[in-house]
Protein backbone atom coordinates (compact mmCIF):
# COMPACT_ATOMS: atom_id res chain seq x y z
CA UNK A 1 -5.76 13.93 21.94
CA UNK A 2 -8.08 12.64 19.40
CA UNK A 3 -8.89 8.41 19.86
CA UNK A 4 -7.04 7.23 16.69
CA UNK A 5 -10.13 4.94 15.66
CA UNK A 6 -12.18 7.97 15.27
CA UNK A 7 -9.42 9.68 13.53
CA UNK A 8 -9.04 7.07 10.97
CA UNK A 9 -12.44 7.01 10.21
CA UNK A 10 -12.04 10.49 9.27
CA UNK A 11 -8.94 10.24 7.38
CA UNK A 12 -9.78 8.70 4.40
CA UNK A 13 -8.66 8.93 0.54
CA UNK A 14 -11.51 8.66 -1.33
CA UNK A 15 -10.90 7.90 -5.19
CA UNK A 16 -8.45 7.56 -7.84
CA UNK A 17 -7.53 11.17 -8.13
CA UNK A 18 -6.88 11.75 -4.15
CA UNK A 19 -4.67 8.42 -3.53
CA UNK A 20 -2.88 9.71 -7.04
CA UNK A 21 -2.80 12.79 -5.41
CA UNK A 22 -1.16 11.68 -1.95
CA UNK A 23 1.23 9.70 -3.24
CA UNK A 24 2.46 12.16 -5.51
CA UNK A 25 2.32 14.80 -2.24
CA UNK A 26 4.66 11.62 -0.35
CA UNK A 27 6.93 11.45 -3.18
CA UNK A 28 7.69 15.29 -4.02
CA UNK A 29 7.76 15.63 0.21
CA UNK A 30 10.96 13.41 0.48
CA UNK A 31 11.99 14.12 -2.92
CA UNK A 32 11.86 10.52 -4.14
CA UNK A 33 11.39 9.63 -7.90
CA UNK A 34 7.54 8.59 -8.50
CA UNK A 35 9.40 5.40 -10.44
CA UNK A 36 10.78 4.73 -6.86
CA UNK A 37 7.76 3.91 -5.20
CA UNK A 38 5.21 1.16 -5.26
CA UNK A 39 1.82 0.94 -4.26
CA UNK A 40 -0.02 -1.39 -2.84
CA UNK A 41 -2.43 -2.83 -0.46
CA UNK A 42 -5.79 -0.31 -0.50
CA UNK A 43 -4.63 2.58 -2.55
CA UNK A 44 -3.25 0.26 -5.40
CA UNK A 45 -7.08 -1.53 -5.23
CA UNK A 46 -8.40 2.65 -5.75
CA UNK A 47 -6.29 3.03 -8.40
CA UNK A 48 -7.24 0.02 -9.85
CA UNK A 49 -10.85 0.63 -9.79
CA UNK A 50 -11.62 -2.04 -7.55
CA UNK A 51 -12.79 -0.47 -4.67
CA UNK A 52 -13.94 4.10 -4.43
CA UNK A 53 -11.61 4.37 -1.01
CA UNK A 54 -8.73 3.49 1.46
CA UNK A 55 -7.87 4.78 4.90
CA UNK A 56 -4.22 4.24 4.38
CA UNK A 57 -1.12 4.02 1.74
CA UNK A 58 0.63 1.04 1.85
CA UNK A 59 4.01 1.94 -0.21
CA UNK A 60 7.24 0.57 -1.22
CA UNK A 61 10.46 2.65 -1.82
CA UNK A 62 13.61 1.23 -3.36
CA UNK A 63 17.22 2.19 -1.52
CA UNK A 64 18.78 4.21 -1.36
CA UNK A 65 15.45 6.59 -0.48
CA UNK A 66 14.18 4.17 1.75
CA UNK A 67 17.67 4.17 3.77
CA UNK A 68 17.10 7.85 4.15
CA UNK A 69 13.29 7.82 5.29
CA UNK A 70 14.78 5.18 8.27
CA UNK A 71 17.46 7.83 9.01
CA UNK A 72 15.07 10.65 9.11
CA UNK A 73 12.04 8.85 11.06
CA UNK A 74 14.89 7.98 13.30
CA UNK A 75 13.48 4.14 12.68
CA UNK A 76 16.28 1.05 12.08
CA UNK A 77 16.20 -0.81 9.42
CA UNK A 78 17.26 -3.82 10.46
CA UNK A 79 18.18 -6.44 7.20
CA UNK A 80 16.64 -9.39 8.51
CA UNK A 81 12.72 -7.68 9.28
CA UNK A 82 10.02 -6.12 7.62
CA UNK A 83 10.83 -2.27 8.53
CA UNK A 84 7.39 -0.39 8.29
CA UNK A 85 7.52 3.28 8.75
CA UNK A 86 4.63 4.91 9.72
CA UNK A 87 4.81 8.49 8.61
CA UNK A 88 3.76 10.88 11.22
CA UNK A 89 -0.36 12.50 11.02
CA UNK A 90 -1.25 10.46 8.04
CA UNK A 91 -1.73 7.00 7.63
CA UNK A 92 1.04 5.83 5.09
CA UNK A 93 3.28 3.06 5.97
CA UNK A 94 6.18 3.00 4.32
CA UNK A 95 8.73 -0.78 3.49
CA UNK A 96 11.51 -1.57 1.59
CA UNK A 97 10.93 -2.06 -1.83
CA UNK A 98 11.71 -5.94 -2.94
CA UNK A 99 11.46 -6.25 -7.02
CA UNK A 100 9.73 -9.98 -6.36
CA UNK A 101 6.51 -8.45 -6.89
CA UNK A 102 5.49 -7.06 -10.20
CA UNK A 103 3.37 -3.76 -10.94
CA UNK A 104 1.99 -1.87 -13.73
CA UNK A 105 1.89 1.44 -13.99
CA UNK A 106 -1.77 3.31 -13.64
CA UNK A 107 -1.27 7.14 -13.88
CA UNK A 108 2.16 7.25 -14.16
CA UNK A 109 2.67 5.13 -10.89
CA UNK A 110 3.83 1.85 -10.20
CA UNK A 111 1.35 -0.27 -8.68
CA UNK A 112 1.29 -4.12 -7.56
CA UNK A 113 0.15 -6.02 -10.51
CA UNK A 114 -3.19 -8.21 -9.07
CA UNK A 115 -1.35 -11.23 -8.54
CA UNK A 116 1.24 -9.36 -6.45
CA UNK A 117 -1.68 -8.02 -4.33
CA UNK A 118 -3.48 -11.21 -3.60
CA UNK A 119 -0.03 -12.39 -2.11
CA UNK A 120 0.29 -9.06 -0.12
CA UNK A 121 -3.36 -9.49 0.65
CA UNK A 122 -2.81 -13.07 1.92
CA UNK A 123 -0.07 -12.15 4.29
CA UNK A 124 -2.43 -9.15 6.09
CA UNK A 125 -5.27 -11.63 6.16
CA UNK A 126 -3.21 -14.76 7.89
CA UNK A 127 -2.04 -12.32 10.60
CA UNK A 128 -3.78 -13.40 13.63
CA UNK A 129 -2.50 -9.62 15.40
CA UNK A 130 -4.75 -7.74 12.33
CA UNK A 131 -7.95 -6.25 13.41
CA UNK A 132 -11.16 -8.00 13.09
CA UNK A 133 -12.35 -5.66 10.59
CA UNK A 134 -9.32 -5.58 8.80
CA UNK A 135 -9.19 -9.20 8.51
CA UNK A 136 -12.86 -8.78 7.00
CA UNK A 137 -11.86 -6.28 4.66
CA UNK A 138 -8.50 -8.25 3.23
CA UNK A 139 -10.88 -11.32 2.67
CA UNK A 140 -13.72 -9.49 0.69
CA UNK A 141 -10.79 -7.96 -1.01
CA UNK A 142 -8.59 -11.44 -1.71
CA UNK A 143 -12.34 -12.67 -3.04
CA UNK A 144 -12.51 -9.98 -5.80
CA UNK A 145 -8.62 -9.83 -7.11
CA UNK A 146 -9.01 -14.06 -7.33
CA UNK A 147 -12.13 -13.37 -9.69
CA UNK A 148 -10.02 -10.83 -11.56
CA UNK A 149 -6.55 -13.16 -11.72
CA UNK A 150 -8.99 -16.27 -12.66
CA UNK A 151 -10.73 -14.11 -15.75
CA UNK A 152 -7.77 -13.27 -16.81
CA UNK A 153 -5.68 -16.35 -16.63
CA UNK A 154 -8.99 -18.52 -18.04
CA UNK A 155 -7.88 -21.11 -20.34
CA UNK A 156 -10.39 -21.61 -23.12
């Protein structure tokens, strides 16, 4: 069996087309509405132009589609946690959709607005379990969307 860090280095969607692309592929797949799904973390920074690639999606699906993901990955979805599916030879993990956080929509899909990410980025970067690297990645990251929310919030 393949060591998963050398399979994720592989695995990789590299530009705005190929994340569109995937989560379009996700979407059709468990025949959920596009307008169901959120993006986030990485893939919503691709689509945004911020960064050329991501090794994972991070998405959002509103009930009752994300009820029927947990039924068919066999994974509870308990009320009171953060249920994360991780769909099976790809790396897209999968939570239920809260409409706190606000998106736009960038090629016909719904993506976290930038303040929405910084929070989301926040929460991956405090997490004293996330990888080193990761960590690194979700501060260079939280660095660029708090230039971008502080242009264009700038009070003249």
């Amino acid at each position: 069996m393949e060591d998963l860090v050398e399979l994720r280095k592989r695995v990789m969607f590299k530009g705005k087309e190929k994340v569109a692309d995937a989560i379009r592929i996700f979407a059709d797949n468990w025949n959920i509405p596009l307008d169901q799904v959120t993006v986030g973390g990485g893939a919503a920074l691709v689509l945004r132009g911020i960064r050329e690639e991501t090794h994972d999606l991070n998405l959002w699906v509103d009930s009752p589609h994300f009820e029927k993901l947990c039924e068919e990955m066999k994974t509870i979805n308990h009320p009171m946690t953060d249920t994360v599916i991780m769909m099976p030879n790809v790396f897209t993990y999968v939570r239920q959709r809260n409409r706190y956080f606000e998106h736009d929509v960038i090629a016909g899909i719904q993506v976290f607005n930038v303040l929405a990410l910084i929070v989301q980025k926040r929460g991956g970067y405090a997490e004293h379990a996330r990888p080193v690297a990761k960590r690194k990645q979700d501060r260079m990251d939280l660095r660029i969307l708090a230039e971008i929310h502080a242009q264009r919030n700038k009070v003249a």
